[in-house]
N, C-alpha and C. Protein backbone atom coordinates (compact mmCIF):
# COMPACT_ATOMS: atom_id res chain seq x y z
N UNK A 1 4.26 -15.36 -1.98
CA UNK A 1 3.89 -13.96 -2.16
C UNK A 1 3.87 -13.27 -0.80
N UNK A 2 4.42 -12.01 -0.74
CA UNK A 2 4.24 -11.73 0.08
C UNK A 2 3.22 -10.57 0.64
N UNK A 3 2.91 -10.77 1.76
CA UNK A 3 1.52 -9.64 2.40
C UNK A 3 2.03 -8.37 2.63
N UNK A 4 1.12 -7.27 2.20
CA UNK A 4 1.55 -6.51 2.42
C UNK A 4 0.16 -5.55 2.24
N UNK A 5 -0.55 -5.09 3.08
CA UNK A 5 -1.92 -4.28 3.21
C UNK A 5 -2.10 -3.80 4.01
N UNK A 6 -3.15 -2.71 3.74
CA UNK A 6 -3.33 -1.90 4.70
C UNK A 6 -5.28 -2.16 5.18
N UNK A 7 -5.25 -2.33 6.19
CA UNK A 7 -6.44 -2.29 6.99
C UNK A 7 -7.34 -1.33 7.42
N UNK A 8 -7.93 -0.62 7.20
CA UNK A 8 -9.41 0.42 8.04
C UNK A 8 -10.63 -0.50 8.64
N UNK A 9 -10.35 0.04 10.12
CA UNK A 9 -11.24 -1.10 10.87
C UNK A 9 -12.37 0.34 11.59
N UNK A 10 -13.72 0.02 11.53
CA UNK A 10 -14.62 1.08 11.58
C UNK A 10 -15.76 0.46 12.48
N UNK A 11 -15.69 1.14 13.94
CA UNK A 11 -16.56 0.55 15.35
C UNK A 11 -17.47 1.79 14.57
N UNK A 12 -18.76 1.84 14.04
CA UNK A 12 -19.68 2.78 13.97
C UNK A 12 -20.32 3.19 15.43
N UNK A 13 -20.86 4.41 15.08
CA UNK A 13 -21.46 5.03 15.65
C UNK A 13 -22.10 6.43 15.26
N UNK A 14 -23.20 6.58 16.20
CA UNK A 14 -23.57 8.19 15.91
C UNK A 14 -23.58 9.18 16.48
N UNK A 15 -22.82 8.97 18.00
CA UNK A 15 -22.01 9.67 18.41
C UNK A 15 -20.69 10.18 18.38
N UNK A 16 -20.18 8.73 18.51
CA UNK A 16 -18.63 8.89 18.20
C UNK A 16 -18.78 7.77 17.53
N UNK A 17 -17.62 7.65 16.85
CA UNK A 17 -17.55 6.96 15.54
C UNK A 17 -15.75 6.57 15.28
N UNK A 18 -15.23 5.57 16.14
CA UNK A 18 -13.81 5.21 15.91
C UNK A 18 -13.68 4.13 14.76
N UNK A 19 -12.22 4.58 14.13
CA UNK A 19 -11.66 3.97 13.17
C UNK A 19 -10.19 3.32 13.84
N UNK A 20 -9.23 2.95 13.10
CA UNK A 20 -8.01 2.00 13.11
C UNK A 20 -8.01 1.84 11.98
N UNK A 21 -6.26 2.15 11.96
CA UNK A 21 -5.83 1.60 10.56
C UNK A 21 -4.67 0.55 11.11
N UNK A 22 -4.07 -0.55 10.11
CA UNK A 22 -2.87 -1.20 10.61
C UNK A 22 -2.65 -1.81 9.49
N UNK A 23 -1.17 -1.31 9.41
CA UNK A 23 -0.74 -2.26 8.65
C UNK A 23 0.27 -3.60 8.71
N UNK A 24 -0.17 -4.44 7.42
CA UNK A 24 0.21 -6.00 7.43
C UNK A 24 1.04 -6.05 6.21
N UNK A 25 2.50 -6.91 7.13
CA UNK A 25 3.54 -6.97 6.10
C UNK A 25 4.62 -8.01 6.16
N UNK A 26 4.16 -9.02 5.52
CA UNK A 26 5.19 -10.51 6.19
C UNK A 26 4.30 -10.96 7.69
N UNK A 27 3.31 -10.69 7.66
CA UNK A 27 2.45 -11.56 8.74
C UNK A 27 2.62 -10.56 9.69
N UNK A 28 3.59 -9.06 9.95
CA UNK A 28 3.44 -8.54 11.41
C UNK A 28 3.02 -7.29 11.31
N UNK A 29 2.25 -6.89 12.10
CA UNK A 29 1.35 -5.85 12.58
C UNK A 29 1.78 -4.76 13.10
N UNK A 30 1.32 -3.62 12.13
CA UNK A 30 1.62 -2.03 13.13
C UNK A 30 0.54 -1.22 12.82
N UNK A 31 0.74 -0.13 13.79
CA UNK A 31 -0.17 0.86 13.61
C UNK A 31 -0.29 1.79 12.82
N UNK A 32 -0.64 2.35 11.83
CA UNK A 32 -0.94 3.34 11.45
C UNK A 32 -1.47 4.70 11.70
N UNK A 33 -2.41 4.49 12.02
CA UNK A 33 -3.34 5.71 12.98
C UNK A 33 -4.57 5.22 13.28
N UNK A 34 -5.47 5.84 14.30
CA UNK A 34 -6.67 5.36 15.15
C UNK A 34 -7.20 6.93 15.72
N UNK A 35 -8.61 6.85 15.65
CA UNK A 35 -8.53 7.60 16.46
C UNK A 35 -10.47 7.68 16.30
N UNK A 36 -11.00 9.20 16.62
CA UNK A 36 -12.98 9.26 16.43
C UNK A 36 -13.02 10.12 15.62
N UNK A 37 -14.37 10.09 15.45
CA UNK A 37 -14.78 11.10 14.74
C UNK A 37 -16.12 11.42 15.29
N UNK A 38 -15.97 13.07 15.56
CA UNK A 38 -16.75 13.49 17.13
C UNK A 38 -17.98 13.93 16.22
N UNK A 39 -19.33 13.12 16.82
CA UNK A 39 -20.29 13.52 15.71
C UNK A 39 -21.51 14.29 16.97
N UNK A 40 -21.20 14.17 18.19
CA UNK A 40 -22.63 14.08 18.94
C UNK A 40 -22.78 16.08 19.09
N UNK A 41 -21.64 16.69 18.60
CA UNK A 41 -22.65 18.67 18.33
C UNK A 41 -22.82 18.50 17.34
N UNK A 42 -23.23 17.70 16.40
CA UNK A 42 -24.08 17.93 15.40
C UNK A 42 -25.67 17.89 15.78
N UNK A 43 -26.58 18.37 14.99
CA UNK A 43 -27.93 18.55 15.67
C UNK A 43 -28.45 17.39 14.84
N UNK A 44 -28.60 17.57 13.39
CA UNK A 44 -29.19 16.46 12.64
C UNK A 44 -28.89 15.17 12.36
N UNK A 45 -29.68 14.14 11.84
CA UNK A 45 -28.80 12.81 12.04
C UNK A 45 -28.22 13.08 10.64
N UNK A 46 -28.87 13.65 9.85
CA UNK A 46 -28.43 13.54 7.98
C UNK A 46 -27.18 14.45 7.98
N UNK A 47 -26.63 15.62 9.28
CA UNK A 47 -25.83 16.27 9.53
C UNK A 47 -24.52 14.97 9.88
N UNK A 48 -25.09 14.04 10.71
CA UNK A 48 -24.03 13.21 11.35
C UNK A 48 -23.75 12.40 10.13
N UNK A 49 -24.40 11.76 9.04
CA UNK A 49 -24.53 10.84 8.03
C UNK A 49 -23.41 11.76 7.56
N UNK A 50 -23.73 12.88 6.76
CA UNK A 50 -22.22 13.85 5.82
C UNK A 50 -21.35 13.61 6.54
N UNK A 51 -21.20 14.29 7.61
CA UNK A 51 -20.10 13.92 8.23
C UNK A 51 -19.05 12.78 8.46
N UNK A 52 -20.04 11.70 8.61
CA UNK A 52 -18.98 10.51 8.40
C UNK A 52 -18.76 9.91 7.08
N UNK A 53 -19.69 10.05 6.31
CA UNK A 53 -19.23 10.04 5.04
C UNK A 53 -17.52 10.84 3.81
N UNK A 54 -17.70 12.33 4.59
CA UNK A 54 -17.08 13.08 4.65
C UNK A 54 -15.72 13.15 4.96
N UNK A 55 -15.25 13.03 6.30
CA UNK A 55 -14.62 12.01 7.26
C UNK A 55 -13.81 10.71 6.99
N UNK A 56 -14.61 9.52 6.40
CA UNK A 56 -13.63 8.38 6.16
C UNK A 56 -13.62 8.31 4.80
N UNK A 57 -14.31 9.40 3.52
CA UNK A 57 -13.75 9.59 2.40
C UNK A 57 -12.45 10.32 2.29
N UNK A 58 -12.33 11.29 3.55
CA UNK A 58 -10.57 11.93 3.32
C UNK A 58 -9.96 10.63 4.20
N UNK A 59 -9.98 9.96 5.19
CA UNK A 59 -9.12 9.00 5.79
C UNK A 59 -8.70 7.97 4.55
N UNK A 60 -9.71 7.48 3.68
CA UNK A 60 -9.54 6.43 2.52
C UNK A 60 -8.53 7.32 1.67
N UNK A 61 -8.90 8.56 1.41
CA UNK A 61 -7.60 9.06 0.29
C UNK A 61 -6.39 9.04 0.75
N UNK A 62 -6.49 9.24 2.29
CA UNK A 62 -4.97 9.96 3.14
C UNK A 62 -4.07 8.69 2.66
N UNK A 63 -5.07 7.43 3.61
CA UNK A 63 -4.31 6.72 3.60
C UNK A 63 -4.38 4.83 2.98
N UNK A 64 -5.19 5.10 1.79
CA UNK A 64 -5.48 3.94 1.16
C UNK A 64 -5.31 2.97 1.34
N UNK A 65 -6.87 1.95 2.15
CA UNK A 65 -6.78 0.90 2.80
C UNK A 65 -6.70 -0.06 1.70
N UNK A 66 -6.45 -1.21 1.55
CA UNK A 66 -6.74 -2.29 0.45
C UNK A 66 -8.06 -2.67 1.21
N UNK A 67 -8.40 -2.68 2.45
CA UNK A 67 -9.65 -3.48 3.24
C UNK A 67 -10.12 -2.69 4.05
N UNK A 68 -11.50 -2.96 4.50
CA UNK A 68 -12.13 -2.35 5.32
C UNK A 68 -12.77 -3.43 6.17
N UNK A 69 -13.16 -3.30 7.20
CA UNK A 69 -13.48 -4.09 8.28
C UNK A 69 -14.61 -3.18 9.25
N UNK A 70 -15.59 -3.53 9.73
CA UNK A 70 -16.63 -2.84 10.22
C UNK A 70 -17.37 -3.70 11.03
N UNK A 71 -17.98 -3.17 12.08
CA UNK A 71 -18.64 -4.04 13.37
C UNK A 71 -19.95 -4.51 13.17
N UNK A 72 -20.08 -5.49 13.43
CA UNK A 72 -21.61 -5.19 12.92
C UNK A 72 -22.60 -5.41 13.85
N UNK A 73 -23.86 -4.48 13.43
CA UNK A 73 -25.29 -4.06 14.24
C UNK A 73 -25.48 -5.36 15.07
N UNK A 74 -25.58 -5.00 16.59
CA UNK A 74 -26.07 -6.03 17.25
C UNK A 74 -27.32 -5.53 17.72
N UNK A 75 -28.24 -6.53 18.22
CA UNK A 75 -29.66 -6.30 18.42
C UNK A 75 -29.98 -5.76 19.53
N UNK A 76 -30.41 -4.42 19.79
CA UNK A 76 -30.63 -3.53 21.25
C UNK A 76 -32.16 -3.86 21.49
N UNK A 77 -32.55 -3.08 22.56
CA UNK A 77 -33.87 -2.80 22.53
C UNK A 77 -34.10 -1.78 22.05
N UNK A 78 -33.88 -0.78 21.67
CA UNK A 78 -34.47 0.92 21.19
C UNK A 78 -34.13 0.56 19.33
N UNK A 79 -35.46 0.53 19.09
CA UNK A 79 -35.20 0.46 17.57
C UNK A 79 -34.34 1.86 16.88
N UNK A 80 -35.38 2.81 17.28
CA UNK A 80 -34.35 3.70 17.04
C UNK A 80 -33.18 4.21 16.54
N UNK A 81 -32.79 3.64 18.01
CA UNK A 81 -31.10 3.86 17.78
C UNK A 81 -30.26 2.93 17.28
N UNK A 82 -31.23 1.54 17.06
CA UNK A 82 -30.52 0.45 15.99
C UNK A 82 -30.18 1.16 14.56
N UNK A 83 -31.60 1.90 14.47
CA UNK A 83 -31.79 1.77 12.88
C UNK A 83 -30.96 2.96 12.40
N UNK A 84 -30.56 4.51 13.37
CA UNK A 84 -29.75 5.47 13.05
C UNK A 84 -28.17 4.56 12.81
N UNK A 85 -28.16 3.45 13.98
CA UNK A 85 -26.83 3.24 14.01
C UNK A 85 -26.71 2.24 12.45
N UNK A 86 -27.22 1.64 11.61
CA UNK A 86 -27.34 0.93 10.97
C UNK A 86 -26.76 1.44 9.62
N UNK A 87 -27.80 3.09 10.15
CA UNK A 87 -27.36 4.03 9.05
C UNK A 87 -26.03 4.13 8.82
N UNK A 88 -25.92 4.83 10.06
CA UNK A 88 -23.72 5.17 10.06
C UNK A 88 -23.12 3.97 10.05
N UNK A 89 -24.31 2.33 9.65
CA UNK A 89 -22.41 1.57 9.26
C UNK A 89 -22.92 1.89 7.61
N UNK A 90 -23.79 1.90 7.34
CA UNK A 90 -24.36 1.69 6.07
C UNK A 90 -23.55 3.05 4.97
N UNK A 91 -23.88 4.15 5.23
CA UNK A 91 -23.00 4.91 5.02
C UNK A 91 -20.89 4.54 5.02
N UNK A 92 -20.64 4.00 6.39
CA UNK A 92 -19.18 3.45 6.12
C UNK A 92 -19.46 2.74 5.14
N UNK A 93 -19.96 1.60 4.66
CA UNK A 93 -19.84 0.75 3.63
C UNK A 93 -20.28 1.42 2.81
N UNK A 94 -20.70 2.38 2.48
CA UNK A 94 -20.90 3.31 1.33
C UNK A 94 -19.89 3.81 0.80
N UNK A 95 -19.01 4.34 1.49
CA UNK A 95 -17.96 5.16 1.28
C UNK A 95 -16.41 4.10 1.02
N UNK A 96 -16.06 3.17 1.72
CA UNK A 96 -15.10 1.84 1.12
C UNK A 96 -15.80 1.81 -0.19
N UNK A 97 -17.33 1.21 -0.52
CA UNK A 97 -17.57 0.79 -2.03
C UNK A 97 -17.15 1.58 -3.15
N UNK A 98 -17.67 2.64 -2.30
CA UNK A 98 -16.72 4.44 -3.54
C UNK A 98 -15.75 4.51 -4.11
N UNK A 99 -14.67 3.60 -3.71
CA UNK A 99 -13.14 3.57 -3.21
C UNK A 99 -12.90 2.18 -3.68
N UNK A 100 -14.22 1.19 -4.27
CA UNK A 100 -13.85 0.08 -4.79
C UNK A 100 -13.06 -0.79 -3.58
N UNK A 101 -13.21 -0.94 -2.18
CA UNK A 101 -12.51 -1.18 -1.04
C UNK A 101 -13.20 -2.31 -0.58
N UNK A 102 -12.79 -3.74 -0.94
CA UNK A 102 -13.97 -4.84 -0.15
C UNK A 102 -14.37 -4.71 1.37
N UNK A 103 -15.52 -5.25 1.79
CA UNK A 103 -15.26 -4.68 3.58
C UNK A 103 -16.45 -6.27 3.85
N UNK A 104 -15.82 -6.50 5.34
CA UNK A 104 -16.63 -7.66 5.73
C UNK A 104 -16.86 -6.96 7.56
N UNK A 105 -18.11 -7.56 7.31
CA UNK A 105 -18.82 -7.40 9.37
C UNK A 105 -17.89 -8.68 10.23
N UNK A 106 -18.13 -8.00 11.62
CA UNK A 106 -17.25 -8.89 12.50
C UNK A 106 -18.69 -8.54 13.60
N UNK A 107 -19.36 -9.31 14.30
CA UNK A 107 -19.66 -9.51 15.58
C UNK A 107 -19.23 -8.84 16.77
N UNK A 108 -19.56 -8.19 17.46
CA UNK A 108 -18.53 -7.32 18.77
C UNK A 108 -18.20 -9.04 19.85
N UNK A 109 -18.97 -9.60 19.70
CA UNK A 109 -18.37 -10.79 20.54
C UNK A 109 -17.05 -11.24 19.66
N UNK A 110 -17.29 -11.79 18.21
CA UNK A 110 -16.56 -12.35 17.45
C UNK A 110 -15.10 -11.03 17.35
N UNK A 111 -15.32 -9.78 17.27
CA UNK A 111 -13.61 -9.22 17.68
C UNK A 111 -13.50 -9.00 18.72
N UNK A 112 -13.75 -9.10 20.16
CA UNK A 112 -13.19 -8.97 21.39
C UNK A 112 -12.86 -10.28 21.26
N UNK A 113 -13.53 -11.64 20.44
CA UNK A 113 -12.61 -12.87 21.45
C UNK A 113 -11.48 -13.25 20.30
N UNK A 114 -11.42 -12.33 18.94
CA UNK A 114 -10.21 -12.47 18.11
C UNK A 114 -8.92 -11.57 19.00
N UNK A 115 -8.95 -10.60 19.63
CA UNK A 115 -8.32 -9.85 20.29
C UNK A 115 -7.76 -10.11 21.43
N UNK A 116 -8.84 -10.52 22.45
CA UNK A 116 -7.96 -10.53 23.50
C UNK A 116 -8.24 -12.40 24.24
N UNK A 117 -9.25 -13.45 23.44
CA UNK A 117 -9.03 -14.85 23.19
C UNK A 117 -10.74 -15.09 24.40
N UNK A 118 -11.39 -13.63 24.71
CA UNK A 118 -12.80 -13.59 25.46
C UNK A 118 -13.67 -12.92 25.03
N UNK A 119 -14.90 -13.43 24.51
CA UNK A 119 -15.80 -12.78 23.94
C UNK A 119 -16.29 -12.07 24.44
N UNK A 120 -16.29 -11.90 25.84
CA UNK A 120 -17.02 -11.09 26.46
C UNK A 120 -16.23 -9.83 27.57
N UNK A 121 -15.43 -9.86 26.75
CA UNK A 121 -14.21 -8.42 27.55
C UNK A 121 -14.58 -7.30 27.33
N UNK A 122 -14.32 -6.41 28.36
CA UNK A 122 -14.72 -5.12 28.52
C UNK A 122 -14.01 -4.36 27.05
N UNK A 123 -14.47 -3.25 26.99
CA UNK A 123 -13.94 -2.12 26.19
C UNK A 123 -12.19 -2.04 26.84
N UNK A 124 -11.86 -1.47 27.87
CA UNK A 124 -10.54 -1.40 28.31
C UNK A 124 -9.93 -2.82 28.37
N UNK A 125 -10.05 -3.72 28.67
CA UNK A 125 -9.52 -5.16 28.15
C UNK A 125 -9.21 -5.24 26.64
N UNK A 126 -10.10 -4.68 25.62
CA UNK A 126 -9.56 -4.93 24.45
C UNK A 126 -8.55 -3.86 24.72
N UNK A 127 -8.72 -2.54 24.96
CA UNK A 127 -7.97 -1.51 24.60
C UNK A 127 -6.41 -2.26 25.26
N UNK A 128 -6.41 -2.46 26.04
CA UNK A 128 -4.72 -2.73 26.84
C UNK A 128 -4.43 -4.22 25.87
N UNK A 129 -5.19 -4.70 25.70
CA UNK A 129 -4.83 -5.65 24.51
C UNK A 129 -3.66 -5.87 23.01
N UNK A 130 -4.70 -3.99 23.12
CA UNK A 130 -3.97 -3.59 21.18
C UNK A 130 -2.98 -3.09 21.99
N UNK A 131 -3.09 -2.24 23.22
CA UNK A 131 -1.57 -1.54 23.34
C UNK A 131 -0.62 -1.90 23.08
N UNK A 132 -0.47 -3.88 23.73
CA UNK A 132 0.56 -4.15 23.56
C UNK A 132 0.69 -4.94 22.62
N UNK A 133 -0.18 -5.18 21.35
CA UNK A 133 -0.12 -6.01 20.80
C UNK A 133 0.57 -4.91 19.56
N UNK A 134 -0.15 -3.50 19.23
CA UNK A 134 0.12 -2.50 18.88
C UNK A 134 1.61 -1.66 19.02
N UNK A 135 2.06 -2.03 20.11
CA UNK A 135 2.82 -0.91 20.98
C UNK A 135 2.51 0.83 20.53
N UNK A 136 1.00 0.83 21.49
CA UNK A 136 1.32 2.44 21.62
C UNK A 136 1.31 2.57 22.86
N UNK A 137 1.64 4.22 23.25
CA UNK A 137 2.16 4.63 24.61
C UNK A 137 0.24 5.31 25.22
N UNK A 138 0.10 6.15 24.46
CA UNK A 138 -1.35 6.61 25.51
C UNK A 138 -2.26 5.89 25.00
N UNK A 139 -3.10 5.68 25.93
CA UNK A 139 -4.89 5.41 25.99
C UNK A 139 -5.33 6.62 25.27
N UNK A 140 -6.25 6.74 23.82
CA UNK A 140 -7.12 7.54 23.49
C UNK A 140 -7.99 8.22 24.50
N UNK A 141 -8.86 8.62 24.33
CA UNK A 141 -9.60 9.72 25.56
C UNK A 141 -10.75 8.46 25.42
N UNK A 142 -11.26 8.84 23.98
CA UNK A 142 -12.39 7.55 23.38
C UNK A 142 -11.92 6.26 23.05
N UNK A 143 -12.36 5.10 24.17
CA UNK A 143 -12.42 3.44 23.44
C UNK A 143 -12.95 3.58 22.13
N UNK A 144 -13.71 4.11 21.67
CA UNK A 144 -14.29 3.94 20.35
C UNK A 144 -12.68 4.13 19.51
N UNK A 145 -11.95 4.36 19.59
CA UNK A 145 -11.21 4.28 18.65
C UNK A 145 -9.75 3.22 18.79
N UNK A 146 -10.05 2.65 20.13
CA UNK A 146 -9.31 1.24 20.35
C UNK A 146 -10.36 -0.10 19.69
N UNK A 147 -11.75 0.29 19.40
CA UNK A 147 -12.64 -0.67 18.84
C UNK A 147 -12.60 -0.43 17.83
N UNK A 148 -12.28 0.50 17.14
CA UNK A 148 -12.20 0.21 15.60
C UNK A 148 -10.75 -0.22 15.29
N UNK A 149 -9.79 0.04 16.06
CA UNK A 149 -8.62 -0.83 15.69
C UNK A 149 -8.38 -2.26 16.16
N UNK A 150 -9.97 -2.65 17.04
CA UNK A 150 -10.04 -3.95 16.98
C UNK A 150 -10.53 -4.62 15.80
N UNK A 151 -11.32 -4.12 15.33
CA UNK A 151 -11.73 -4.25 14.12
C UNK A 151 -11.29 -5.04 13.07
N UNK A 152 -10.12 -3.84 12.62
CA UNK A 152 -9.12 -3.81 12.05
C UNK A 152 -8.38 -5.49 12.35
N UNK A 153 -7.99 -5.46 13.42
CA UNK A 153 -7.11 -6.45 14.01
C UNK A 153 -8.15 -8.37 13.81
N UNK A 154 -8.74 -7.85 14.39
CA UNK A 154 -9.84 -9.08 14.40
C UNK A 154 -10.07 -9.43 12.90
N UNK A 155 -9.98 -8.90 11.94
CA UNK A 155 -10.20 -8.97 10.65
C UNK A 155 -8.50 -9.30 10.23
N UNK A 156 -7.68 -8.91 10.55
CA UNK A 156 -6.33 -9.99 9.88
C UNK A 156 -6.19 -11.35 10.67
N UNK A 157 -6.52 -11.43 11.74
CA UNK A 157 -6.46 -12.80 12.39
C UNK A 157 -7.41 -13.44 12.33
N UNK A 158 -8.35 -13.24 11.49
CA UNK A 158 -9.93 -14.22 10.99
C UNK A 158 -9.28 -13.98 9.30
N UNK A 159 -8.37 -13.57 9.34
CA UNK A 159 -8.19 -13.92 7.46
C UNK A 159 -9.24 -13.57 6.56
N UNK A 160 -9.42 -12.56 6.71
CA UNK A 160 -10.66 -11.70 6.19
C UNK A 160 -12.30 -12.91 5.64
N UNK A 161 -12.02 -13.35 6.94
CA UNK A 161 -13.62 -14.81 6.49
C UNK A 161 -14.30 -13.59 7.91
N UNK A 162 -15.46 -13.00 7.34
CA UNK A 162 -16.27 -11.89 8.74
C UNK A 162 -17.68 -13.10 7.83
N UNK A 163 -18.96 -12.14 8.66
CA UNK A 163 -19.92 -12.63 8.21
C UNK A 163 -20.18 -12.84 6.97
N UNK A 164 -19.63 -12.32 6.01
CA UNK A 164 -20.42 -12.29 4.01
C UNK A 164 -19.79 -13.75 3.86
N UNK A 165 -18.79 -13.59 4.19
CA UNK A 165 -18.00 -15.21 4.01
C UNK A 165 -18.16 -16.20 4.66
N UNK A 166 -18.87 -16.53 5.80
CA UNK A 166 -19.05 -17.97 6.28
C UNK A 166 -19.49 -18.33 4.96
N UNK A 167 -19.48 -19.71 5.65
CA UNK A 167 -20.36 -20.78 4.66
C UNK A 167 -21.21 -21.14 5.29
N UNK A 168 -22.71 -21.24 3.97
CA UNK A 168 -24.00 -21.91 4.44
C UNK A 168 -24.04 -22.80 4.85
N UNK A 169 -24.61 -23.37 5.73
CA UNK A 169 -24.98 -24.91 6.37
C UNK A 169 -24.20 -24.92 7.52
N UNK A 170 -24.84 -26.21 8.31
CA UNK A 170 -23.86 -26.38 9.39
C UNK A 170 -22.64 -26.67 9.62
N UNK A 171 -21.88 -26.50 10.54
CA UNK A 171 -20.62 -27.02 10.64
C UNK A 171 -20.42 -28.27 10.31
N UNK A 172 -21.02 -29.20 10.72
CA UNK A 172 -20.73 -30.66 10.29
C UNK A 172 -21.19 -30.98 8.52
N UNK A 173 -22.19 -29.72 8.29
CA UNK A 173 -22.56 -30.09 6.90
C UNK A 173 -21.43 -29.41 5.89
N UNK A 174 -20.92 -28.58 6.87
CA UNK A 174 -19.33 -27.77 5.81
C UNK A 174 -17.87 -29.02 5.57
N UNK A 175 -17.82 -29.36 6.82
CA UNK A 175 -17.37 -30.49 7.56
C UNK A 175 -17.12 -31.19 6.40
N UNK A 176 -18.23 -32.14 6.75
CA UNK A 176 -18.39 -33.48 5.49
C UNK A 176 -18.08 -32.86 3.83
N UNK A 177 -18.93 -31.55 3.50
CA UNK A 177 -18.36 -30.72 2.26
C UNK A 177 -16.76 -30.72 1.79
N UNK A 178 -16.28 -30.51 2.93
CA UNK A 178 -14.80 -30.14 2.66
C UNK A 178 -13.55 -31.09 3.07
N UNK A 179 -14.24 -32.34 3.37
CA UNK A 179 -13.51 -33.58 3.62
C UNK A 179 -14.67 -34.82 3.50
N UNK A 180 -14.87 -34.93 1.98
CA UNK A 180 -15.57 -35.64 1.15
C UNK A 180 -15.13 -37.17 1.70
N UNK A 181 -13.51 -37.54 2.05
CA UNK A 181 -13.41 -38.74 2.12
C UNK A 181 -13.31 -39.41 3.50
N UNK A 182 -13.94 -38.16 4.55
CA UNK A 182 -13.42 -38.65 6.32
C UNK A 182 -15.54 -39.67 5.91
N UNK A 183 -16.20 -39.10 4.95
CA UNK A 183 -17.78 -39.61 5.54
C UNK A 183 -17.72 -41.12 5.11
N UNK A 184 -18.79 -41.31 6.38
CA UNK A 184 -18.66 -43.26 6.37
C UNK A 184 -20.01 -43.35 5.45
N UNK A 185 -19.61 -44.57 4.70
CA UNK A 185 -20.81 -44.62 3.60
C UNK A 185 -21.52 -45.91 4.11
């Protein structure tokens, strides 16, 4: 059978807020479109919430992902701004479910080291990454929208297994699970 899907990869935020799309077809990769969605002159946060709601409900019609892919909340110190940012992924996954669109979390360590093979690479390291992995010609103004087409990316080369899909238990206890006949009795 052959592959053939389209990807929406979504770096939240509540300022700026980048997406990536790419599509997959016989195993090879292109771009679609990427880009933000400029939320920080808005005054209210429930102003910024419509908005992105708003926002990647026309991107889902434009351009109908089969998948969605989204970053997920890492632990800051300012609750705060965890819990606004939590909102705007919560809302993205609101708006894929609308759309009947499965979506799985990726780690910001776990897609910088699907991307560029280091978990711990800068924002512009991933970005020159997709360029050429992508072939586009300019740098966006905003990384936020080279991170959501990491997203995107990090989610076809993890074979859509993000966090909902690990498996419980340890590695060696998945291990022994899934090669019943390597255990010594």
């Amino acid at each position: 059978m052959v592959e053939d899907k389209i990807i929406l990869g979504i770096d939240p935020g509540t300022s700026v807020l980048g997406y990536g799309l790419i599509h997959i077809k016989e195993k090879k990769l292109s771009l679609i479109n990427f880009g933000v969605i400029q939320l920080s002159k808005l005054e209210t946060h429930p102003d910024k919430l419509k908005k992105i709601f708003e926002r990647l409900d026309a991107i889902i019609r434009e351009y109908k992902p089969d998948e969605m892919a989204i970053e997920a909340p890492f632990f800051g110190k300012n609750i705060q701004s965890m819990m606004k940012l939590g909102r705007a992924q919560g809302v993205a996954i609101a708006v894929s479910l609308s759309h009947n669109i499965p979506f799985e979390e990726y780690t910001p360590r776990r897609i910088k080291q699907a991307v560029t093979g280091n978990g711990n690479s800068s924002k512009e390291q991933v970005a020159a990454m997709l360029q050429t992995l992508l072939n586009f010609k300019e740098m966006p103004k905003y990384l936020d929208a080279t991170d959501g087409l990491a997203v995107a990316v990090c989610h076809h080369f993890s074979k859509g297994i993000g966090e909902h899909n690990k498996e419980k238990g340890s590695k060696w206890e998945n291990f022994i699970k899934n090669n019943p006949e390597r255990k010594l009795r």
